[in-house]
PDB file of N, CA and C in Angstrom:
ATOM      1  N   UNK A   1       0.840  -1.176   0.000  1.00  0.00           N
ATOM      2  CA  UNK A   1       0.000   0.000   0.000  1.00  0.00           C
ATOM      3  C   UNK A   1       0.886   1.240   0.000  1.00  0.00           C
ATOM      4  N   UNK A   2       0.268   2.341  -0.666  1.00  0.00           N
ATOM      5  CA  UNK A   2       1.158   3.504  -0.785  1.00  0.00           C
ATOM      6  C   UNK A   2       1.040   4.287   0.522  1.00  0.00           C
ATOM      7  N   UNK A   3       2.044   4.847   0.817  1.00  0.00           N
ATOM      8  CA  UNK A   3       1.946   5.513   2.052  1.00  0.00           C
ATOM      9  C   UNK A   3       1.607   6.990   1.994  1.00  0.00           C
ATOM     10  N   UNK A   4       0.560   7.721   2.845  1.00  0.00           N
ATOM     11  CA  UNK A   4      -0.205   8.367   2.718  1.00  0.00           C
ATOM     12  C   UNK A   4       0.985   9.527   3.394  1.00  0.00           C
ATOM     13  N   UNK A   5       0.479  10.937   1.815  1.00  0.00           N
ATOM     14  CA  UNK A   5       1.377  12.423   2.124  1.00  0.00           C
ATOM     15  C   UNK A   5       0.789  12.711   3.588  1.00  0.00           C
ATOM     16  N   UNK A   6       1.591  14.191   3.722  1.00  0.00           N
ATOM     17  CA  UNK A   6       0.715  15.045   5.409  1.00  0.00           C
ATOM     18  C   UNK A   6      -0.514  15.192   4.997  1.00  0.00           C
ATOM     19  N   UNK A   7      -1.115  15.742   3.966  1.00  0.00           N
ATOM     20  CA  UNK A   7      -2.454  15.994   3.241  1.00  0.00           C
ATOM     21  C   UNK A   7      -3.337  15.095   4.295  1.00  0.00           C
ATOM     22  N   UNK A   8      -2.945  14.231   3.127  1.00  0.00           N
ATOM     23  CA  UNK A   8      -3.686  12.951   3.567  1.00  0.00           C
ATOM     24  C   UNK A   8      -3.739  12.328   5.192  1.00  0.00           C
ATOM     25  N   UNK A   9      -2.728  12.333   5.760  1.00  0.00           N
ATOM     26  CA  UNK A   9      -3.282  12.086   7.256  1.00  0.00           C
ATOM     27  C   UNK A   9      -3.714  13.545   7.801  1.00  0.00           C
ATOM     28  N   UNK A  10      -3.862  14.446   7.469  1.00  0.00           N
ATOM     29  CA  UNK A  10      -4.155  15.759   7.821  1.00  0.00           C
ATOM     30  C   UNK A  10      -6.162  15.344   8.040  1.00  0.00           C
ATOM     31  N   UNK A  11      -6.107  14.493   6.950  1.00  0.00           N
ATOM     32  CA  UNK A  11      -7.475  14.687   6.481  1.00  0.00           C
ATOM     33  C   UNK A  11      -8.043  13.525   7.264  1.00  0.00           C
ATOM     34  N   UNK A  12      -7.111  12.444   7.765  1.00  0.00           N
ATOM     35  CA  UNK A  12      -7.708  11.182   8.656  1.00  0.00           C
ATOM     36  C   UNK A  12      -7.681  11.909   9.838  1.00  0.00           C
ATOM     37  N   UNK A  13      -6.734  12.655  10.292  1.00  0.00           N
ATOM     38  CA  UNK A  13      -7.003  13.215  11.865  1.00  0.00           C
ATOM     39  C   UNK A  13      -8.405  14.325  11.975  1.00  0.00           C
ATOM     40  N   UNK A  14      -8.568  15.153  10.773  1.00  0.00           N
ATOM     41  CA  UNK A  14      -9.482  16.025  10.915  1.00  0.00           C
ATOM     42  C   UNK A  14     -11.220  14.929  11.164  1.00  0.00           C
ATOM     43  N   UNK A  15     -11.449  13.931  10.003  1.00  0.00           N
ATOM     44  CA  UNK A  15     -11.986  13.419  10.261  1.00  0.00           C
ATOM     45  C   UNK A  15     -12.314  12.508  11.364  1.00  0.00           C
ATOM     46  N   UNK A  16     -11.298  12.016  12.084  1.00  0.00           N
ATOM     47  CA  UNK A  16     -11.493  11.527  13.742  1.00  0.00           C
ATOM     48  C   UNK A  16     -11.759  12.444  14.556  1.00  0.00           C
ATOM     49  N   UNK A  17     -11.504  13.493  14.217  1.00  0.00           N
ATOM     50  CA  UNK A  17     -12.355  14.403  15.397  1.00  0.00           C
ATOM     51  C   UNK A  17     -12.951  14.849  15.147  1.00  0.00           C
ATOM     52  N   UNK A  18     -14.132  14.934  13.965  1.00  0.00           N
ATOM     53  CA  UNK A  18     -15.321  15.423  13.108  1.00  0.00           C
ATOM     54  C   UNK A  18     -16.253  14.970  12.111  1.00  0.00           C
ATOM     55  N   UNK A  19     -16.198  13.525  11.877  1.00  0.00           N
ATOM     56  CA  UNK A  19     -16.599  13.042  10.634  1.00  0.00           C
ATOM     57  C   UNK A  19     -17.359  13.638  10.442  1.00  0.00           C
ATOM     58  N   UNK A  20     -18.439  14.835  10.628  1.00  0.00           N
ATOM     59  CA  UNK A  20     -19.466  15.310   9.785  1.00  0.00           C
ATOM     60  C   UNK A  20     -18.997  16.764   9.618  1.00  0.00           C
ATOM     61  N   UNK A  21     -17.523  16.759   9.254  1.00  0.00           N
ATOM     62  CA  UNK A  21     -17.571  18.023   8.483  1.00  0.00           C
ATOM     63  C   UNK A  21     -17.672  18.353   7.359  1.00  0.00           C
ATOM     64  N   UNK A  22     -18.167  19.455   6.754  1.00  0.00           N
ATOM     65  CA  UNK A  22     -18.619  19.403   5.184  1.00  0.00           C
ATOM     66  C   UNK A  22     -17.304  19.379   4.650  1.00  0.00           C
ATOM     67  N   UNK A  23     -17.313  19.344   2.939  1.00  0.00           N
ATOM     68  CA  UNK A  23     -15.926  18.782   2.686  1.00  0.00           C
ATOM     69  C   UNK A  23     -15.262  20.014   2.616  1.00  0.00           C
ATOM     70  N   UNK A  24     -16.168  21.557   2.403  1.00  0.00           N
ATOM     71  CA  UNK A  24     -15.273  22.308   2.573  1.00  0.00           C
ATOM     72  C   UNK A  24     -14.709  23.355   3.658  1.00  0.00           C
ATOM     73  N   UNK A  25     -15.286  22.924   4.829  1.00  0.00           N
ATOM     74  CA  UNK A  25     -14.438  23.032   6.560  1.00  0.00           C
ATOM     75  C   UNK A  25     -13.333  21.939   6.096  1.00  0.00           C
ATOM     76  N   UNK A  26     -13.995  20.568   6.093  1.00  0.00           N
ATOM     77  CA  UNK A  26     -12.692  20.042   6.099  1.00  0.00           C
ATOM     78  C   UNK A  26     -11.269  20.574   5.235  1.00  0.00           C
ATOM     79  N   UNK A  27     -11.437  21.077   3.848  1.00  0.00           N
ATOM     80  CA  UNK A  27     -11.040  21.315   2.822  1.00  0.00           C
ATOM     81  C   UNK A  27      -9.882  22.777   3.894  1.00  0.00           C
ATOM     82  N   UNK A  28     -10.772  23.194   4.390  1.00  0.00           N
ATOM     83  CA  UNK A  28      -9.981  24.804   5.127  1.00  0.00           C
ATOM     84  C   UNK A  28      -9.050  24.495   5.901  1.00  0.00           C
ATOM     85  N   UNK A  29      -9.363  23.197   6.897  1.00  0.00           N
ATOM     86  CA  UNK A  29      -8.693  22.879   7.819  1.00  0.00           C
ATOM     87  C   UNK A  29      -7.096  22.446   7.312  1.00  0.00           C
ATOM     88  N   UNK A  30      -7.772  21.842   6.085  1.00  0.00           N
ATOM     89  CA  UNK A  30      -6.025  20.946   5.511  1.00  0.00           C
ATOM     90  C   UNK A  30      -5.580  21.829   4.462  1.00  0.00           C
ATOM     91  N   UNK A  31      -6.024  23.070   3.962  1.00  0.00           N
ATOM     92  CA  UNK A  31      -5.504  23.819   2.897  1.00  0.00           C
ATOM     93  C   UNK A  31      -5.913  23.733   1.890  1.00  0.00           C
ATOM     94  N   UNK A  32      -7.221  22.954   1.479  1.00  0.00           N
ATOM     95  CA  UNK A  32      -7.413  22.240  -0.124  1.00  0.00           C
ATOM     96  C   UNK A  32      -8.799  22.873  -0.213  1.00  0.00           C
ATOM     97  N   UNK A  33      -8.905  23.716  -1.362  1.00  0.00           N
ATOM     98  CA  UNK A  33     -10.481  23.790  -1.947  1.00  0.00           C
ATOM     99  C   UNK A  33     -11.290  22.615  -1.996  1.00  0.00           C
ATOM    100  N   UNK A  34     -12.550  22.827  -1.895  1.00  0.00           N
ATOM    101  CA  UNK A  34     -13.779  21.494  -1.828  1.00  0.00           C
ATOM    102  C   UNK A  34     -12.969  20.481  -3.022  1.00  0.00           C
ATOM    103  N   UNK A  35     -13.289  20.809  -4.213  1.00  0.00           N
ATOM    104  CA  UNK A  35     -13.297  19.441  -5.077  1.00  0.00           C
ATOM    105  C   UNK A  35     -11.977  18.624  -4.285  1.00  0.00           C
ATOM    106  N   UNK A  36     -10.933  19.388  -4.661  1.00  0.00           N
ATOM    107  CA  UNK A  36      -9.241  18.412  -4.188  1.00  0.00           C
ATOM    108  C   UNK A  36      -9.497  17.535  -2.809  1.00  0.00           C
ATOM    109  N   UNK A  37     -10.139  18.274  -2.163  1.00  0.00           N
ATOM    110  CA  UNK A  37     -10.436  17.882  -0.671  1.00  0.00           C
ATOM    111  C   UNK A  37     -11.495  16.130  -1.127  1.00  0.00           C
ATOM    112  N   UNK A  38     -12.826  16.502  -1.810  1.00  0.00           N
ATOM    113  CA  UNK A  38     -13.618  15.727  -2.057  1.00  0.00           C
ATOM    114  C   UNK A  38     -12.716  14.182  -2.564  1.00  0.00           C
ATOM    115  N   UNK A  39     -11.887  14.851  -3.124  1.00  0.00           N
ATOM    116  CA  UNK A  39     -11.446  13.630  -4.379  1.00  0.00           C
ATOM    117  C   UNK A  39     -10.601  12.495  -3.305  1.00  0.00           C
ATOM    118  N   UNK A  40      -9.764  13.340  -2.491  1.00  0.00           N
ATOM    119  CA  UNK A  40      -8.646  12.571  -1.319  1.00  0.00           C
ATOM    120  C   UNK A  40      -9.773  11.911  -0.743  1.00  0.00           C
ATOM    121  N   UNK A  41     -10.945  12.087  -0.009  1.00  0.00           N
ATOM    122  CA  UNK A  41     -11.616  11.650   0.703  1.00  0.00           C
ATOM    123  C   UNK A  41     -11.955  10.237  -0.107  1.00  0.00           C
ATOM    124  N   UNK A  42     -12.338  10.363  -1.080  1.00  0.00           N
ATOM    125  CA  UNK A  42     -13.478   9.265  -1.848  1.00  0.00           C
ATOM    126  C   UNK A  42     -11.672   8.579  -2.370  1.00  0.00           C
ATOM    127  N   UNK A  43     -10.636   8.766  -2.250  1.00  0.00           N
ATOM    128  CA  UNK A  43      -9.420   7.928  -2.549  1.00  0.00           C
ATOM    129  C   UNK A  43      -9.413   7.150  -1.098  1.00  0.00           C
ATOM    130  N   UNK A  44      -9.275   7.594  -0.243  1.00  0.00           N
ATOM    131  CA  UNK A  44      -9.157   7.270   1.347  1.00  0.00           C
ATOM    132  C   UNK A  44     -10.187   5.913   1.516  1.00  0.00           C
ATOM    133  N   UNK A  45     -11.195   6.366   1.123  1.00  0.00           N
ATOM    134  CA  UNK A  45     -12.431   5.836   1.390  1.00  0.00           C
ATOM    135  C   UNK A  45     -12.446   4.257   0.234  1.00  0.00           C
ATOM    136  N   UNK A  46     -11.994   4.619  -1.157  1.00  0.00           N
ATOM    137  CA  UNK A  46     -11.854   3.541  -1.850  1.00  0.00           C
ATOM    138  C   UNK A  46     -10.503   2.433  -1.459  1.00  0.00           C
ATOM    139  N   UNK A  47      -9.671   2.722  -0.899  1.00  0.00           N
ATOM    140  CA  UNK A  47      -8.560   2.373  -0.641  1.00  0.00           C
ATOM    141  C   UNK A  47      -8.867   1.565   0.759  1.00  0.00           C
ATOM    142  N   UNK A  48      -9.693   1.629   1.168  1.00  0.00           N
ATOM    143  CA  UNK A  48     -10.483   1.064   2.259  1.00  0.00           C
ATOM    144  C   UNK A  48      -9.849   1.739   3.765  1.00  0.00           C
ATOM    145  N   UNK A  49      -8.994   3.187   3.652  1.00  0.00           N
ATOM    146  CA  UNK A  49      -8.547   3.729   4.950  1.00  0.00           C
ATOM    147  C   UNK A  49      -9.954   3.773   5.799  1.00  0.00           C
ATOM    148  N   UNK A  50     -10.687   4.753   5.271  1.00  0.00           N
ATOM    149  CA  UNK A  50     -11.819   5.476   5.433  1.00  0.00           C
ATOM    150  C   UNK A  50     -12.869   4.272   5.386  1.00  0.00           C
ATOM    151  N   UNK A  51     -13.275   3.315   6.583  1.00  0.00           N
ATOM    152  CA  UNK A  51     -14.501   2.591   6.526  1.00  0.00           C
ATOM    153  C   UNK A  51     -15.976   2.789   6.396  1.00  0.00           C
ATOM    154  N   UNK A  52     -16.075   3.781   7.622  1.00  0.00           N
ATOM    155  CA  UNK A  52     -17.683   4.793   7.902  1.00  0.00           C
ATOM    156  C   UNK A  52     -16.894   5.826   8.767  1.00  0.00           C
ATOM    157  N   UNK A  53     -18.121   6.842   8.719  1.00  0.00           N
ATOM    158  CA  UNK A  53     -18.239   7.756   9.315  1.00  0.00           C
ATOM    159  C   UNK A  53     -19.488   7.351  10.614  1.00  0.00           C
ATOM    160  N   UNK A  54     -19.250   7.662  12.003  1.00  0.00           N
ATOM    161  CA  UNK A  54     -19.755   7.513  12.975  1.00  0.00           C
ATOM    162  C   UNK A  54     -20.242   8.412  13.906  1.00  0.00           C
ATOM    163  N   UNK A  55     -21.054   8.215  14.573  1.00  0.00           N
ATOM    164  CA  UNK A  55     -21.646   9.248  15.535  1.00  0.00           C
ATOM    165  C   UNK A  55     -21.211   8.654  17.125  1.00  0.00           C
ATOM    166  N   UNK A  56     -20.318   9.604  17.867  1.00  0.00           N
ATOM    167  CA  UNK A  56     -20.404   9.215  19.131  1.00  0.00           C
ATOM    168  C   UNK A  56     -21.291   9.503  19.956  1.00  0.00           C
ATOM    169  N   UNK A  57     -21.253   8.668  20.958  1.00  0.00           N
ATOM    170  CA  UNK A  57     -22.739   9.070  22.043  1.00  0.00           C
ATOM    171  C   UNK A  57     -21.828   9.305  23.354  1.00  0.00           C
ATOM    172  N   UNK A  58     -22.664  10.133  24.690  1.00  0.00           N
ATOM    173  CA  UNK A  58     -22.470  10.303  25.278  1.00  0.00           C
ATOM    174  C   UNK A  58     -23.005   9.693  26.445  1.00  0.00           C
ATOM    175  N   UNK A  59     -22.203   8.241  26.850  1.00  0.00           N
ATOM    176  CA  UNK A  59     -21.993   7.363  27.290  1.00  0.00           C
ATOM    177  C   UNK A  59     -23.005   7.285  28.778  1.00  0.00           C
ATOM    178  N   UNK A  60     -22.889   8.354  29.440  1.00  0.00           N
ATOM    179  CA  UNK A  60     -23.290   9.276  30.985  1.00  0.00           C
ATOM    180  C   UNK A  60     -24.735   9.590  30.884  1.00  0.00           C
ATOM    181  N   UNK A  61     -24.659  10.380  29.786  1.00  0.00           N
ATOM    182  CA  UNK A  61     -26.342  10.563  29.248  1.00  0.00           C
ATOM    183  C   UNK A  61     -27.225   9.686  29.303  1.00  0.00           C
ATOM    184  N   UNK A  62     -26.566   8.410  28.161  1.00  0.00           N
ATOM    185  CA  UNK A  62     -27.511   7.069  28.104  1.00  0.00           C
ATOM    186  C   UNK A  62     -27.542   6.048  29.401  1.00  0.00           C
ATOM    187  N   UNK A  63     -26.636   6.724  30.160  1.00  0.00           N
ATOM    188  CA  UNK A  63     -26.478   5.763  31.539  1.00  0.00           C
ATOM    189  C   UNK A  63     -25.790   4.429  31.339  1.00  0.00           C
ATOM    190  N   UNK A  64     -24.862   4.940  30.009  1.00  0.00           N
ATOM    191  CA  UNK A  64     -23.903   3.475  29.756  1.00  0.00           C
ATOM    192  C   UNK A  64     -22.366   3.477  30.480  1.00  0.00           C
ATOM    193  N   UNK A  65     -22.278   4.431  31.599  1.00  0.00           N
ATOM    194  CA  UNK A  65     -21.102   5.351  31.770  1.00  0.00           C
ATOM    195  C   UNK A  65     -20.482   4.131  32.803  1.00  0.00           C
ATOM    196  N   UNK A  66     -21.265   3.083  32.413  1.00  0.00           N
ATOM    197  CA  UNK A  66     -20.484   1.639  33.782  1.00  0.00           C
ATOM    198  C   UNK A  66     -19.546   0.759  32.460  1.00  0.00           C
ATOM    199  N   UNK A  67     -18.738   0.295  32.350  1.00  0.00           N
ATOM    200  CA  UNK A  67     -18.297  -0.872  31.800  1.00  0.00           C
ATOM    201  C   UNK A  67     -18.145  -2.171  32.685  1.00  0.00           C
ATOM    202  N   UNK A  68     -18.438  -2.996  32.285  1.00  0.00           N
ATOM    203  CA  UNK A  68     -18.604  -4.030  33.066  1.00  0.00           C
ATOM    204  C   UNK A  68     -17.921  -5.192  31.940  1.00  0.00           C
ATOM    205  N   UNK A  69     -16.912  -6.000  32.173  1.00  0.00           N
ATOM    206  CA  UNK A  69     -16.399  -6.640  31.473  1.00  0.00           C
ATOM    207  C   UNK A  69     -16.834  -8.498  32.023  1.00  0.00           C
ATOM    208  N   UNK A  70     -17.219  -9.440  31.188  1.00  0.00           N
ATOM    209  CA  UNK A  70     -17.770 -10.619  32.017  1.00  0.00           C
ATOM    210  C   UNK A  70     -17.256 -11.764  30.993  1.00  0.00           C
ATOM    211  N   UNK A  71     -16.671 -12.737  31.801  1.00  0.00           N
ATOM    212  CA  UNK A  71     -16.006 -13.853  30.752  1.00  0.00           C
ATOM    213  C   UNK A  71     -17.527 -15.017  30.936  1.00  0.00           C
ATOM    214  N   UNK A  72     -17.356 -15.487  29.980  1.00  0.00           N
ATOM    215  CA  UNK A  72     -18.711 -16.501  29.764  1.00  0.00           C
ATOM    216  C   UNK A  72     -17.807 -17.908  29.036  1.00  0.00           C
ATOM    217  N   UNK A  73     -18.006 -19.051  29.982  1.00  0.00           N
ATOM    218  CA  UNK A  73     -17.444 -20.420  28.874  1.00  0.00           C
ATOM    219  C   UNK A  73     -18.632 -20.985  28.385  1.00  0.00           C
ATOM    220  N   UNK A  74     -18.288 -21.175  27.472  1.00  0.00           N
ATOM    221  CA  UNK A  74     -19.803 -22.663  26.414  1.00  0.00           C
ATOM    222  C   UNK A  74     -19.111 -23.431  26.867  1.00  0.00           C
ATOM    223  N   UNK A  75     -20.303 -24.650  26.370  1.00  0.00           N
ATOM    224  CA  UNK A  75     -19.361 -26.021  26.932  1.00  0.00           C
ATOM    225  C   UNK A  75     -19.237 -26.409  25.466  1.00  0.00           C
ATOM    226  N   UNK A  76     -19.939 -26.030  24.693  1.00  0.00           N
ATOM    227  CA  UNK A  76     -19.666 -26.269  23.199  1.00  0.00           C
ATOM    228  C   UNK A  76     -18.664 -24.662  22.263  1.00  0.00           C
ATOM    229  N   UNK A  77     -18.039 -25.508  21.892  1.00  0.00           N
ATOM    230  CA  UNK A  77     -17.381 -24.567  21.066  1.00  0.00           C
ATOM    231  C   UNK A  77     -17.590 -24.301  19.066  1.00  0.00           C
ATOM    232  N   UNK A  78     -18.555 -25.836  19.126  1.00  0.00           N
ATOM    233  CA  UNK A  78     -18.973 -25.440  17.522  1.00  0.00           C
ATOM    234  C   UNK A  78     -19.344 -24.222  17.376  1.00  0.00           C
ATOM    235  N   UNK A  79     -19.445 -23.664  15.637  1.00  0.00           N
ATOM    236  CA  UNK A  79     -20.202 -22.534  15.265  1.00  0.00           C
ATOM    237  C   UNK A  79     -21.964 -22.538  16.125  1.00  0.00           C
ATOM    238  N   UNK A  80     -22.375 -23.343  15.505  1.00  0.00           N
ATOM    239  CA  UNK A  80     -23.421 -23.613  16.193  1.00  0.00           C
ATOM    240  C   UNK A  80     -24.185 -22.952  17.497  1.00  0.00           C
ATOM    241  N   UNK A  81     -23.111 -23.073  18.620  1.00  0.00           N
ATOM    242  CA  UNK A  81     -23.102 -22.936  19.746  1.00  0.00           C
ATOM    243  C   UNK A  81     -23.041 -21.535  20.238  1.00  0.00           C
ATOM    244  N   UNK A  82     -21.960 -20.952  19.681  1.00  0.00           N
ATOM    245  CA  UNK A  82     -21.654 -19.745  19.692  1.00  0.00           C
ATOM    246  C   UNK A  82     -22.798 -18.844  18.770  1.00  0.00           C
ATOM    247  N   UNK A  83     -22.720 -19.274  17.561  1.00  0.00           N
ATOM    248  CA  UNK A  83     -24.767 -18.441  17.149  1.00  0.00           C
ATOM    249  C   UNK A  83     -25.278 -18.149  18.011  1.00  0.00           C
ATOM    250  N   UNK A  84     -25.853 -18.752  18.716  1.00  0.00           N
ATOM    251  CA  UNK A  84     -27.154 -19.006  19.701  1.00  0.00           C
ATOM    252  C   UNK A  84     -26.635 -18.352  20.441  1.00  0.00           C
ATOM    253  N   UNK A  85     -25.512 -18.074  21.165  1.00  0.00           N
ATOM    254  CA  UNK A  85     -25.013 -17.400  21.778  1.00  0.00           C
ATOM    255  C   UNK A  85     -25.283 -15.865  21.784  1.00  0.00           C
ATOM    256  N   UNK A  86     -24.550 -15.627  20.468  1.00  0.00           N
ATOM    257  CA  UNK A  86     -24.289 -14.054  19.860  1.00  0.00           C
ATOM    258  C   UNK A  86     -25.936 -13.763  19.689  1.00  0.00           C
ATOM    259  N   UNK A  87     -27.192 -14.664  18.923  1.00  0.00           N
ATOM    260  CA  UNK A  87     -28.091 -14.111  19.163  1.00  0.00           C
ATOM    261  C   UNK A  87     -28.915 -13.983  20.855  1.00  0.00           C
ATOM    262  N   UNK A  88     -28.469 -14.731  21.312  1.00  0.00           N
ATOM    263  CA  UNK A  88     -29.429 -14.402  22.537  1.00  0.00           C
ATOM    264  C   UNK A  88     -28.865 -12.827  23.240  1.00  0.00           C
ATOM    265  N   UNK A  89     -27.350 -12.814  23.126  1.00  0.00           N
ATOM    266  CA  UNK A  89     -26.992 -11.670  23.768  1.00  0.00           C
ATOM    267  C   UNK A  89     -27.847 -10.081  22.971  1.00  0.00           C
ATOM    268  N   UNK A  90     -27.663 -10.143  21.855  1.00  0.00           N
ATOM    269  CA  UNK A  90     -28.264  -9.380  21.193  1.00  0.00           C
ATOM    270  C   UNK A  90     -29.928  -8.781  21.740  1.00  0.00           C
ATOM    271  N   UNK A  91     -30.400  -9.402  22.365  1.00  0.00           N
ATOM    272  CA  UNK A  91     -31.565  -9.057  22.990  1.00  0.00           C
ATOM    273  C   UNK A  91     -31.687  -8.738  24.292  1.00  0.00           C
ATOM    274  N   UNK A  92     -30.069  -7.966  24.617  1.00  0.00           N
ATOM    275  CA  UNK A  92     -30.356  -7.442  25.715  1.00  0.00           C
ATOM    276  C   UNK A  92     -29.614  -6.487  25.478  1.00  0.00           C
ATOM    277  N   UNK A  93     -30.932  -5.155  25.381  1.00  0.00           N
ATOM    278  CA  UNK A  93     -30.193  -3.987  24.980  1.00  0.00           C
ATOM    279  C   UNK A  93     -28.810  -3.437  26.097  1.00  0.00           C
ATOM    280  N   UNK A  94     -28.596  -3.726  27.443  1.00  0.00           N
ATOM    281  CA  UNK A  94     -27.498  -3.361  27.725  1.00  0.00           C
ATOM    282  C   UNK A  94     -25.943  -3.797  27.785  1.00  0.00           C
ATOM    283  N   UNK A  95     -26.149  -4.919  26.996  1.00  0.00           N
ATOM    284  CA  UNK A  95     -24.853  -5.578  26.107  1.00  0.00           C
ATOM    285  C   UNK A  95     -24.607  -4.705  24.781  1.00  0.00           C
ATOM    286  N   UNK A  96     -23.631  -4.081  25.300  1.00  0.00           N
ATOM    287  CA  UNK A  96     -23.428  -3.020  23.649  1.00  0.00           C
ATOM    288  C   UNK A  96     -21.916  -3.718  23.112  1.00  0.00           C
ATOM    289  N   UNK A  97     -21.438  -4.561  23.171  1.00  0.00           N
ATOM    290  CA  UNK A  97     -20.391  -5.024  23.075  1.00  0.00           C
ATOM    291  C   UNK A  97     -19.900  -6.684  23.118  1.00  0.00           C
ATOM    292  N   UNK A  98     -19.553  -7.259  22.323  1.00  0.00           N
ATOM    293  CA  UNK A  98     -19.350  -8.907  22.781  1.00  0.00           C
ATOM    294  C   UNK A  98     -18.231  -9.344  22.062  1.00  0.00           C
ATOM    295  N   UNK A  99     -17.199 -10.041  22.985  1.00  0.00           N
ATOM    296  CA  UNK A  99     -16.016 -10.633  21.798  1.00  0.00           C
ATOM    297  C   UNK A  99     -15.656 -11.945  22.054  1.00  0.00           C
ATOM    298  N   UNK A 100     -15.315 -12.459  21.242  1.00  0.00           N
ATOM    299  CA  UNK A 100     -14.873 -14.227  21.219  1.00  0.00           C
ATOM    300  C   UNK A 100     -13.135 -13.954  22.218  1.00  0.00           C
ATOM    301  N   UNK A 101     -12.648 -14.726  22.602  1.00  0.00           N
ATOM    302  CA  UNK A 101     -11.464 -14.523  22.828  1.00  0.00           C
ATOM    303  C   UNK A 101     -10.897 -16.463  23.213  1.00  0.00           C
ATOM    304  N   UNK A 102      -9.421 -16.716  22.655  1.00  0.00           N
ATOM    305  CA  UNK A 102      -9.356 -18.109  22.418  1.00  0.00           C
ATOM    306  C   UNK A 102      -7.813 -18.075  23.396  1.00  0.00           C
ATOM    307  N   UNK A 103      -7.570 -19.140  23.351  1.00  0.00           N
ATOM    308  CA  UNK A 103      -6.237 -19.817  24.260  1.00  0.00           C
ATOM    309  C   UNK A 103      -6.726 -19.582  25.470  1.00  0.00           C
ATOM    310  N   UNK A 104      -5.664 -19.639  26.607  1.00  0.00           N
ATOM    311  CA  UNK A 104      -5.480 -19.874  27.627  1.00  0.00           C
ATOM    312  C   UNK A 104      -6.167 -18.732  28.359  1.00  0.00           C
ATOM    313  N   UNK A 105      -6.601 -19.322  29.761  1.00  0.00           N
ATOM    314  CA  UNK A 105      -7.254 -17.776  30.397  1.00  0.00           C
ATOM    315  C   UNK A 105      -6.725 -18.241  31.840  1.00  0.00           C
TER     316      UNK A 105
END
């Protein structure tokens, strides 16, 4: 992969701390009129740097401001097992988060 000018990470940092800026704030911030600005973005974005653009929430507000981390064993480890798993968690809206994790504990 080609390694990205200052421009260009100019334009990944602006976007981590703003993804909804129009392209031409963003464009001001890094020195580049809208189109030049537009074009790096949709390169970023094809190149697969740039995945989505996201909205953060404010964690305190929603009363998610606890993390609570919890190890869970199956006794089955097929795919199978783990499905049923991932869907049951899914229906409890205060699981915002779930990860597999393997070897030794």
């Amino acid at each position: 992969m080609d390694l990205l000018d200052s421009t260009d990470r100019r334009i990944l940092v602006e976007l981590q701390q703003a993804a909804d800026l129009s392209m031409q704030e963003l464009g001001d911030r890094v020195g580049l009129s809208h189109t030049p600005c537009w074009r790096r973005v949709k390169r970023l974005e094809e190149r697969g740097l740039i995945v989505r653009r996201v909205t953060l929430l404010d964690a305190a507000r929603l009363d998610l401001a606890v993390n609570v981390f919890v190890n869970v064993n199956l006794k089955r480890h097929q795919e199978n097992a783990l499905n049923r798993f991932e869907e049951a968690v899914q229906d409890v809206p205060e699981i915002v988060e779930c990860y597999t994790v393997s070897g030794e504990t």
